[in-house]
Protein backbone atom coordinates (compact mmCIF):
# COMPACT_ATOMS: atom_id res chain seq x y z
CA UNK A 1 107.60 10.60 -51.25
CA UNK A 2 105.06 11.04 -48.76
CA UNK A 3 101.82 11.43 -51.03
CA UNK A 4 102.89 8.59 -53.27
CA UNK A 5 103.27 6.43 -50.40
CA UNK A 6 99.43 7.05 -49.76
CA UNK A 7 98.21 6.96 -52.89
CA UNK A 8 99.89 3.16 -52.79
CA UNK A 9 98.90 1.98 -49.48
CA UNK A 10 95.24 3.54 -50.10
CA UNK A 11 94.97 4.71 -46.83
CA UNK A 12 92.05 5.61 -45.05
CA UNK A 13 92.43 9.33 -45.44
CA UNK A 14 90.61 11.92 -42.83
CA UNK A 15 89.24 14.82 -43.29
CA UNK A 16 87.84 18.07 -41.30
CA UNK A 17 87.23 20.39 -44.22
CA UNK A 18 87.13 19.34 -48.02
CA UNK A 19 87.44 15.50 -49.41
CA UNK A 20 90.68 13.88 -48.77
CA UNK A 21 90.20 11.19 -51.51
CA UNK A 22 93.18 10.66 -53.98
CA UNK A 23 93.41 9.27 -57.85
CA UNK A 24 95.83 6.22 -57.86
CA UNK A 25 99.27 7.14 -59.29
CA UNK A 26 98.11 5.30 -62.84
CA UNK A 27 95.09 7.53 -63.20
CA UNK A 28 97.41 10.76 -62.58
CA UNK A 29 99.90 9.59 -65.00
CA UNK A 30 97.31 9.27 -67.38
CA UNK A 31 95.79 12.87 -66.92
CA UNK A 32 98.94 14.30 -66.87
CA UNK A 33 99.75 12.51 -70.59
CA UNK A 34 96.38 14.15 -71.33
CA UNK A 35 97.51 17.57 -70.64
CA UNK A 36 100.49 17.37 -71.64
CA UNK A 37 99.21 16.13 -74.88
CA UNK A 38 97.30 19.76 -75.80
CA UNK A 39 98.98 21.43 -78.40
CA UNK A 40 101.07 24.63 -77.37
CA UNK A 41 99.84 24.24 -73.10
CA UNK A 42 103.72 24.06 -72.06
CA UNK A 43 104.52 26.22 -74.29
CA UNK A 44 101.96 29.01 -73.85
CA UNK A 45 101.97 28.37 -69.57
CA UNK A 46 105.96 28.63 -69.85
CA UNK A 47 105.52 32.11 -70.74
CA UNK A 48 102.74 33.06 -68.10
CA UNK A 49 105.37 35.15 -65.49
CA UNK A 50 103.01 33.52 -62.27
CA UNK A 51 103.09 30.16 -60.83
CA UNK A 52 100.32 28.39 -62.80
CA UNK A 53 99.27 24.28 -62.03
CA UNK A 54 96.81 22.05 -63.51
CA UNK A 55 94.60 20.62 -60.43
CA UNK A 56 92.41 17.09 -61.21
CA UNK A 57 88.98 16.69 -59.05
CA UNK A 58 91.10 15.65 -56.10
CA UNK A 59 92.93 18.74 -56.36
CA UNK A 60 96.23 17.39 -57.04
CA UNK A 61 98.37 18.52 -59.23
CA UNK A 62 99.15 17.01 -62.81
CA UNK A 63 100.91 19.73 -64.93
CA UNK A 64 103.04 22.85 -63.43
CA UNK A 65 104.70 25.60 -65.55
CA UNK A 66 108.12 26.59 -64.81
CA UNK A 67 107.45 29.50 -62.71
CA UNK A 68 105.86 27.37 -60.30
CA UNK A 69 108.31 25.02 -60.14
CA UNK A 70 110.99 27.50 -59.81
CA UNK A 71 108.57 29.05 -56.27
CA UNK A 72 108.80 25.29 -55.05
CA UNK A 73 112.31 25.02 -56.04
CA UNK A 74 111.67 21.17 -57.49
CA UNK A 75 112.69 21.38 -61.35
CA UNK A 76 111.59 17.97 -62.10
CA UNK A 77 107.49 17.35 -62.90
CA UNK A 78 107.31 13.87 -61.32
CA UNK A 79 108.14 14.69 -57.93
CA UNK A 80 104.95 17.06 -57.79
CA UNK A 81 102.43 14.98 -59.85
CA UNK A 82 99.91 13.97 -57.20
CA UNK A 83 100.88 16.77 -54.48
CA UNK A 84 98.30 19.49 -53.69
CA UNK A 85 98.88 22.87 -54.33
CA UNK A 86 99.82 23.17 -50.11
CA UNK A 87 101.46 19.61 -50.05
CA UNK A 88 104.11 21.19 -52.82
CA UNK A 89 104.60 24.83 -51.23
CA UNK A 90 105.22 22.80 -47.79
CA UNK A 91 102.16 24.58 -45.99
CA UNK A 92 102.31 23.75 -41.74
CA UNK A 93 99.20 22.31 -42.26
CA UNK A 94 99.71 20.39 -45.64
CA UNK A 95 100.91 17.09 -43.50
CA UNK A 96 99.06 17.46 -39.73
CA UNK A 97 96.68 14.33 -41.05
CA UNK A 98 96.93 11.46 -43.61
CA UNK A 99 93.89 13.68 -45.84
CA UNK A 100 96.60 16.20 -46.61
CA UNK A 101 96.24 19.51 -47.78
CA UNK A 102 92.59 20.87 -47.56
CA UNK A 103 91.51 18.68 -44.83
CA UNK A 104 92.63 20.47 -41.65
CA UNK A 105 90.46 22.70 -39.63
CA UNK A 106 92.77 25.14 -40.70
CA UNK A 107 91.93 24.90 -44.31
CA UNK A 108 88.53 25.66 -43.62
CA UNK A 109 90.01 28.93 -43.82
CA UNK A 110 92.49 28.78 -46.50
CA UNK A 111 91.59 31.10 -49.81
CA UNK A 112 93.40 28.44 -51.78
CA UNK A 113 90.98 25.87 -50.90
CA UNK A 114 88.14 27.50 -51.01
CA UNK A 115 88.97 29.08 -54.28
CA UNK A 116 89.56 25.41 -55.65
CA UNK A 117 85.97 24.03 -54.61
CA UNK A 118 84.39 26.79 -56.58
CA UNK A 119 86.10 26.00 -59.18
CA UNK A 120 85.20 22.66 -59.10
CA UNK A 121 81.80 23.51 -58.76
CA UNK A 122 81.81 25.77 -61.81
CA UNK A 123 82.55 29.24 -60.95
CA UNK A 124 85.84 30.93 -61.51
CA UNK A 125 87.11 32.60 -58.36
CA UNK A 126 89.78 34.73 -57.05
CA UNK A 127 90.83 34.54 -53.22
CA UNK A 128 93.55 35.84 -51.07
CA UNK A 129 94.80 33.47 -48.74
CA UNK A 130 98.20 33.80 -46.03
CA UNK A 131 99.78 30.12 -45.79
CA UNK A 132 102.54 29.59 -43.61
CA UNK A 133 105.49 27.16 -44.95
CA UNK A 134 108.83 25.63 -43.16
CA UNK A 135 111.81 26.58 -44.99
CA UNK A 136 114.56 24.90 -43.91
CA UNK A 137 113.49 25.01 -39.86
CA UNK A 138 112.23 28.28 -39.62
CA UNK A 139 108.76 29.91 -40.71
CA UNK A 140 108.01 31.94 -43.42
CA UNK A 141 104.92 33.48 -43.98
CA UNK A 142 103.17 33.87 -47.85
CA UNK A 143 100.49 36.42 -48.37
CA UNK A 144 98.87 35.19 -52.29
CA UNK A 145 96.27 36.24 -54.37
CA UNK A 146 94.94 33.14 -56.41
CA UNK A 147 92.80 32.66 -59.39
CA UNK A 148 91.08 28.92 -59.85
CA UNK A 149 89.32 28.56 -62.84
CA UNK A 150 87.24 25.41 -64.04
CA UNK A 151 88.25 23.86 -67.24
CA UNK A 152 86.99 20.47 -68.93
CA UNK A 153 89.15 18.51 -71.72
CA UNK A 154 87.79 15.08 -73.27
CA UNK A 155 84.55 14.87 -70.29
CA UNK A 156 86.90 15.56 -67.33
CA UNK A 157 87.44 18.42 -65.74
CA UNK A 158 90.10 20.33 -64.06
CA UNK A 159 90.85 23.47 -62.18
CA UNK A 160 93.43 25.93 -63.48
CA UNK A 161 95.37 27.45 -60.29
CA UNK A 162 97.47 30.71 -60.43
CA UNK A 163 99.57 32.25 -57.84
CA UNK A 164 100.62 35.81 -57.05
CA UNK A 165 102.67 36.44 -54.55
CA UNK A 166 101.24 40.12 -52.71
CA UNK A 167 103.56 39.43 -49.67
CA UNK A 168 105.00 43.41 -50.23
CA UNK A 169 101.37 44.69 -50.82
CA UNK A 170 99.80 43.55 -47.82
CA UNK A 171 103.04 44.16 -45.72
CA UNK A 172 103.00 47.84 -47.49
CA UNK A 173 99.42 48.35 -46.98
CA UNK A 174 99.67 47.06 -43.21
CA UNK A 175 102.45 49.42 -42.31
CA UNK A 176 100.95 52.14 -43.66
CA UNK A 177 97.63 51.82 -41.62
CA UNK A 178 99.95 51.46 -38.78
CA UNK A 179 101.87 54.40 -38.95
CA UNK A 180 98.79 56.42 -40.08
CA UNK A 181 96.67 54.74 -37.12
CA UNK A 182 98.84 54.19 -33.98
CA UNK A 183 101.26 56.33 -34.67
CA UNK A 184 99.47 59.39 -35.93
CA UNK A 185 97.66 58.65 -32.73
CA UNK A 186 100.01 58.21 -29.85
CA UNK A 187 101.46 61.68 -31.54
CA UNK A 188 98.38 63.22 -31.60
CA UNK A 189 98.29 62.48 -27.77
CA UNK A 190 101.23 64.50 -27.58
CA UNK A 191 100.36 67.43 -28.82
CA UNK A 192 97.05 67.00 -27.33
CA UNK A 193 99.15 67.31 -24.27
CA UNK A 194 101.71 69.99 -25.01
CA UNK A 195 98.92 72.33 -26.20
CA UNK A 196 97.47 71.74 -22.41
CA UNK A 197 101.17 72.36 -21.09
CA UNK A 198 101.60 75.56 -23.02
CA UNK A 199 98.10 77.04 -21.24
CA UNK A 200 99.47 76.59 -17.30
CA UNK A 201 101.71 78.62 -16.16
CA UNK A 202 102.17 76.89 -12.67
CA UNK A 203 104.45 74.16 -12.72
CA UNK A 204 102.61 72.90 -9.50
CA UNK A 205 99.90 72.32 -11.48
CA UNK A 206 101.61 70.56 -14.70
CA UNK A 207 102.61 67.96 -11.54
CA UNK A 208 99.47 68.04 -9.60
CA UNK A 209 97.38 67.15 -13.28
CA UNK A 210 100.28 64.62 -14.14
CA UNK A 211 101.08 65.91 -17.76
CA UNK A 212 104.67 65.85 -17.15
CA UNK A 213 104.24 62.12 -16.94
CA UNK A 214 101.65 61.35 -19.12
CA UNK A 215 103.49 63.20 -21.60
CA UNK A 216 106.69 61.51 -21.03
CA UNK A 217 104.73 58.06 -21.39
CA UNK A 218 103.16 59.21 -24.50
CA UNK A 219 106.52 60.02 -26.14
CA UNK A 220 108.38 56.88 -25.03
CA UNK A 221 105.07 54.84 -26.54
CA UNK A 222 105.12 56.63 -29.97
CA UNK A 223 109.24 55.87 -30.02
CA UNK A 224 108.40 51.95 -29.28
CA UNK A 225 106.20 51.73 -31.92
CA UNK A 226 108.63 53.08 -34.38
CA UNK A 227 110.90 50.52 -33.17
CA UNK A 228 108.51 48.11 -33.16
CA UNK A 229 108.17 48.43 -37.06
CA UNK A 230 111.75 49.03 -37.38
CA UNK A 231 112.48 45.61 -35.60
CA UNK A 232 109.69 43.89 -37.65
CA UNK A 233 111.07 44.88 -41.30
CA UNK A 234 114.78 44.05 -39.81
CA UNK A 235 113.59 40.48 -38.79
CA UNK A 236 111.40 40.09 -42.18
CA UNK A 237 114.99 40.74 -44.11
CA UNK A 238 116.72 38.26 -42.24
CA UNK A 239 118.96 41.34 -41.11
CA UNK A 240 117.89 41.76 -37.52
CA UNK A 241 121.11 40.80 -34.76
CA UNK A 242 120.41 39.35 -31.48
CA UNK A 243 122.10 40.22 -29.03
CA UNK A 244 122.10 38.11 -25.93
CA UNK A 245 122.63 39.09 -22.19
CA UNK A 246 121.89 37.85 -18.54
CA UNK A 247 118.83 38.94 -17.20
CA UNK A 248 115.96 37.83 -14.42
CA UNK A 249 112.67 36.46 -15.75
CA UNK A 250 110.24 38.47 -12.63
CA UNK A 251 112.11 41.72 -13.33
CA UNK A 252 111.20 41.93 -17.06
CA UNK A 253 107.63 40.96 -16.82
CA UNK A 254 107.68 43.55 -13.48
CA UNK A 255 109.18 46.38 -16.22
CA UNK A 256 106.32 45.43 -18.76
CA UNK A 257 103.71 45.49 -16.53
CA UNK A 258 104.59 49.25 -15.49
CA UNK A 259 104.67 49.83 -18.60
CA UNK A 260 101.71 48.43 -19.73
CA UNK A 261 99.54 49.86 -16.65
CA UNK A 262 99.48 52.71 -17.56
CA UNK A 263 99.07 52.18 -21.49
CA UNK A 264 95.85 53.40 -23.38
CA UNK A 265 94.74 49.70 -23.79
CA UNK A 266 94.62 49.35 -20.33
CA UNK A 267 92.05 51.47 -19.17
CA UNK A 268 89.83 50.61 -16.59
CA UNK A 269 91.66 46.63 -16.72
CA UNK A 270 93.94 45.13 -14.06
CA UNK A 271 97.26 43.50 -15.02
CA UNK A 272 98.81 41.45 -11.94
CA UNK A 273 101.75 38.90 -12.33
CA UNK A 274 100.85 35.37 -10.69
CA UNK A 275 101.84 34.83 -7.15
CA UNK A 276 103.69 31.53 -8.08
CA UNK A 277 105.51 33.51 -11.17
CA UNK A 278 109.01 31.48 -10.89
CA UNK A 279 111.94 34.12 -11.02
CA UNK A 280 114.18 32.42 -13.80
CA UNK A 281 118.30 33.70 -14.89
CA UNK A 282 117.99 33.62 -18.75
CA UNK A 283 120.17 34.52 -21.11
CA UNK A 284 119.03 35.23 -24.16
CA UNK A 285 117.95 39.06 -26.06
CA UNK A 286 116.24 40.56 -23.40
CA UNK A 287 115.10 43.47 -25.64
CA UNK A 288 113.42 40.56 -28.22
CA UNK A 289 111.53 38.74 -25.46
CA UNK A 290 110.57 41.83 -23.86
CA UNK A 291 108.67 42.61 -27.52
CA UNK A 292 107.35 39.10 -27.64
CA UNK A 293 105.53 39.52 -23.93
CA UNK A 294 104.93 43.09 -24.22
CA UNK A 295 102.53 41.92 -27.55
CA UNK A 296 101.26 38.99 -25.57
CA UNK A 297 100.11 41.54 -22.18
CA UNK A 298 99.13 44.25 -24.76
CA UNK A 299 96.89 41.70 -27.07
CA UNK A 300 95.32 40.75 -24.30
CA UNK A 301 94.55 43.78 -23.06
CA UNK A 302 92.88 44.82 -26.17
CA UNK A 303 90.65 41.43 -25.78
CA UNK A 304 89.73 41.92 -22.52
CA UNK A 305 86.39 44.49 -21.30
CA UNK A 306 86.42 46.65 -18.41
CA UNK A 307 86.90 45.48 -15.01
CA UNK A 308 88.69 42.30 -16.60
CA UNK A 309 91.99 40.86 -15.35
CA UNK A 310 94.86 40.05 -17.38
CA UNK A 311 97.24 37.71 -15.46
CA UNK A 312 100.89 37.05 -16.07
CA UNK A 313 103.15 34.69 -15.05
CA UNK A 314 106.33 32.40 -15.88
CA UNK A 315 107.19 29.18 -14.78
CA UNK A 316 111.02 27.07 -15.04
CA UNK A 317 111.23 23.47 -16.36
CA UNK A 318 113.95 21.68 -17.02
CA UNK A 319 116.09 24.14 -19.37
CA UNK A 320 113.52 26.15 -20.23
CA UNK A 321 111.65 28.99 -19.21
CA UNK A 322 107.64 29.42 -20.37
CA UNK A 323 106.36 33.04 -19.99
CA UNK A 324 102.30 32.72 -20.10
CA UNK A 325 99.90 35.71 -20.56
CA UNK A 326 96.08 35.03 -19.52
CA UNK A 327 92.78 36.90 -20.41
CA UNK A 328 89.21 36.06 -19.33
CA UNK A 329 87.67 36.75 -22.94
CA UNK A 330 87.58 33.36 -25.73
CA UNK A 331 88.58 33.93 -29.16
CA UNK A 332 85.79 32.16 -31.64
CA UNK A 333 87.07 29.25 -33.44
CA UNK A 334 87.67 31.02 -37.07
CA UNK A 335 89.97 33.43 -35.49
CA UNK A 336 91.78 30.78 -33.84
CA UNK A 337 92.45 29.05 -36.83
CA UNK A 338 94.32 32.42 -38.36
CA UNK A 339 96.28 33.44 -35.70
CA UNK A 340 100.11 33.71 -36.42
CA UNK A 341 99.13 34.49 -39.88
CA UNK A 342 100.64 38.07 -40.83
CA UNK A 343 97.96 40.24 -42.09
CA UNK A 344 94.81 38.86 -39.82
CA UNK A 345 94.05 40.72 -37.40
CA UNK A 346 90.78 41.02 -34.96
CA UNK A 347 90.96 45.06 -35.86
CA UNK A 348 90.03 45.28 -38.97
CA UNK A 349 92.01 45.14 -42.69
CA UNK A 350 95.21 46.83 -42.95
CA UNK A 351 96.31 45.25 -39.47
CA UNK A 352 97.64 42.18 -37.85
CA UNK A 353 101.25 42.19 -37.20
CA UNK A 354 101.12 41.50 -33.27
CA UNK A 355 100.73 37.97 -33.33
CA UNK A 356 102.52 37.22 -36.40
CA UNK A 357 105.94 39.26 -35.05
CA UNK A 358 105.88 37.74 -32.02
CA UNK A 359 105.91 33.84 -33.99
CA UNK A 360 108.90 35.34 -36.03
CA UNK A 361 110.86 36.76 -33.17
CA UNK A 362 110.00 34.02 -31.13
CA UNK A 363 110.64 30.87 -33.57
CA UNK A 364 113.22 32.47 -36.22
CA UNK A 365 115.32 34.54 -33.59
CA UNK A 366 114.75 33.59 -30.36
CA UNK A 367 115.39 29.65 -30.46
CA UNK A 368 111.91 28.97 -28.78
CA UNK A 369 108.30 28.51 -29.64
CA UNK A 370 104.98 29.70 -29.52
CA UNK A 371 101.26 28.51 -29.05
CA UNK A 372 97.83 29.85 -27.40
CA UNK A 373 94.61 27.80 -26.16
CA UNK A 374 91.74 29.40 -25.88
CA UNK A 375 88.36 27.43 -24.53
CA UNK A 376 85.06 28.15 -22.62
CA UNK A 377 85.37 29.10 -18.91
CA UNK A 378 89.48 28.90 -19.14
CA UNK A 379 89.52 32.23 -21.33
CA UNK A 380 92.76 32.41 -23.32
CA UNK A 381 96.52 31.92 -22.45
CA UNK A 382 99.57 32.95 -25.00
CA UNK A 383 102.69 30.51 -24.11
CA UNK A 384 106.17 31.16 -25.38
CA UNK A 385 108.84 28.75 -24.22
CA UNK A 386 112.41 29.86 -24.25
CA UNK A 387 116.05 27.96 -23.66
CA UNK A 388 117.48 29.69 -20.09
CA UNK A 389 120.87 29.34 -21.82
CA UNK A 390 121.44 30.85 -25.21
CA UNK A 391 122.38 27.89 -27.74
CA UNK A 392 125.16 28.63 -29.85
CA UNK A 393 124.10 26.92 -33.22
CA UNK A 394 126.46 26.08 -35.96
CA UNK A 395 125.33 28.84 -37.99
CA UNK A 396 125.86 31.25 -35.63
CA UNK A 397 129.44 30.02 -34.45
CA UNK A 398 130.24 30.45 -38.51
């Protein structure tokens, strides 16, 4: 096991956030005889329904009821003594550097942790925190409310740690604020614009003030972001099909960017495609990857001011394909750390699924991967690197 491996070497463990230092393996095996040796604590924490771990002061974990070993699907107590609450969940961050969980950059934003040091410090606290974990190869994203709660037995002390998974709440809550924001306002647009048609009686003039089009645009945006949803909850289930063709990489990001011109988030912005844009035969789901970029060009849009240029291009190596998506504005550093993660958004609570569906569509479905950099006087670039040919795994041939 990774952990108990540097507990025994003693490693020089690093850290960028909170302290990386471990007990050795005899000290945890004596704290966890201590705990378990308090009359009726398995017993009474067996019937508590949510995950619920005993944390020492290096956070790691010494005693875990059943329900939490049943979320980490590891039924046997020693294999977790010693892990952190992130190390045992299998967190993308847990293992990036030898301090483990809590000593990422990342973690500087994590509720878990933060709920942890106050306990540690003396005050009870109760976070939310979104932590994304590999299971088996592909991502899956955990939206928790936790509870850490200081408690001291024979002059140590400890942090009690519950879980609650709020994954449907915040998903809930999210498409609700979408429907009753975008949607209510694309279709709001609409009638905005029939109530206009209904008052002219020329057609020459419907044409010459451009409400036939702006009207059809308006109902062919309210219809994508249905689907959008509709797409989302499919690929959340693990019930969304892909469905792969031929297709040419300049013509689809040509297609988006007419779309995209003449969105609502594009007012008063340019969108051009790079000169040196390679044009790329793929074969993959053209309708997925058109999402993916369309979120990338339309996220960028909404991060970019007036007069600003968003620039998009794509570029062939090897056997893949990287479409790139460039805005002049920098995202600050604790909103870098969260993107990906499904409920943060830059627009306030109740949002954030753009960047977050285009990870799972991109990752889960679409056999390829995603990543950003954003840094002074470069501005910021969204990257998603696709296969040209369509790999037929194992799973899918079954």
């Amino acid at each position: 096991m990774i952990v108990k491996k540097m507990i025994k070497e003693n490693l020089i463990l690093e850290t960028q956030f909170a302290p990386a230092a471990r007990a050795s393996l005899a000290t945890l095996e004596g704290q966890s005889r201590k705990i378990g040796s308090i009359k009726h604590v398995a017993s009474m924490f067996s019937t508590v329904p949510n995950p619920v771990v005993i944390l020492n002061q290096e956070r790691q974990i010494i005693f875990a009821n059943p329900a939490f070993k049943a979320l980490i699907k590891v039924p046997e107590m020693d294999r977790i003594v010693g892990m952190r609450p992130g190390e045992a969940i299998n967190c993308i961050h847990a293992f990036e550097t030898s301090g483990g969980c809590g000593t990422t950059e990342f973690c500087s934003q994590c509720g878990a942790v933060q709920a942890i040091l106050a306990a540690q410090k003396g005050a009870a606290d109760v976070k939310e925190c979104r932590i994304m974990t590999e299971v088996e190869n592909e991502i899956v994203s955990l939206d928790l409310r936790v509870w850490a709660t200081p408690y001291a037995f024979e002059d140590e002390q400890f942090t009690v740690f519950s879980v609650a998974d709020i994954s449907n709440e915040k998903r809930r809550r999210v498409l609700e604020r979408i429907f009753f924001h975008d949607v209510i306002n694309t279709a709001g647009a609409i009638q905005g614009l029939v109530d206009m048609y209904l008052t002219i009686d020329d057609p020459a003039e419907l044409r010459v003030m451009g409400i036939d089009t702006m009207l059809s645009q308006a109902s062919h945006q309210l219809i994508d972001e249905i689907q959008a949803q509709s797409q989302l909850m499919a690929a959340e289930s693990g019930e969304l099909t892909v469905k792969p063709t031929q297709f040419e990489s300049c013509i689809l990001l040509r297609q988006l960017l007419d779309v995209y011109q003449n969105h609502i988030v594009a007012e008063g912005k340019k969108i051009r495609l790079n000169t040196a844009a390679h044009n790329v035969s793929i074969q993959s789901d053209r309708a997925l990857m058109g999402r993916v970029i369309g979120n990338m060009i339309k996220n960028a849009l909404e991060a970019s001011a007036s007069g600003d240029v968003v620039t998009v291009g794509c570029e062939h190596f090897f056997d893949y394909v990287r479409f790139w998506v460039h805005n002049e504005k920098v995202m600050p550093k604790h909103i870098k750390l969260q993107v990906f993660q499904r409920s943060f958004s830059t627009k306030g609570e109740g949002r954030g699924l753009g960047t977050y569906s285009m990870k799972l569509l991109t990752e889960n479905y679409l056999q390829g991967r995603i990543s950003f950099e954003s840094e002074p006087e470069k501005g910021t670039t969204f990257m998603a690197t696709y296969p040209v040919e369509w790999l037929m795994l194992k799973t899918q041939e079954e």
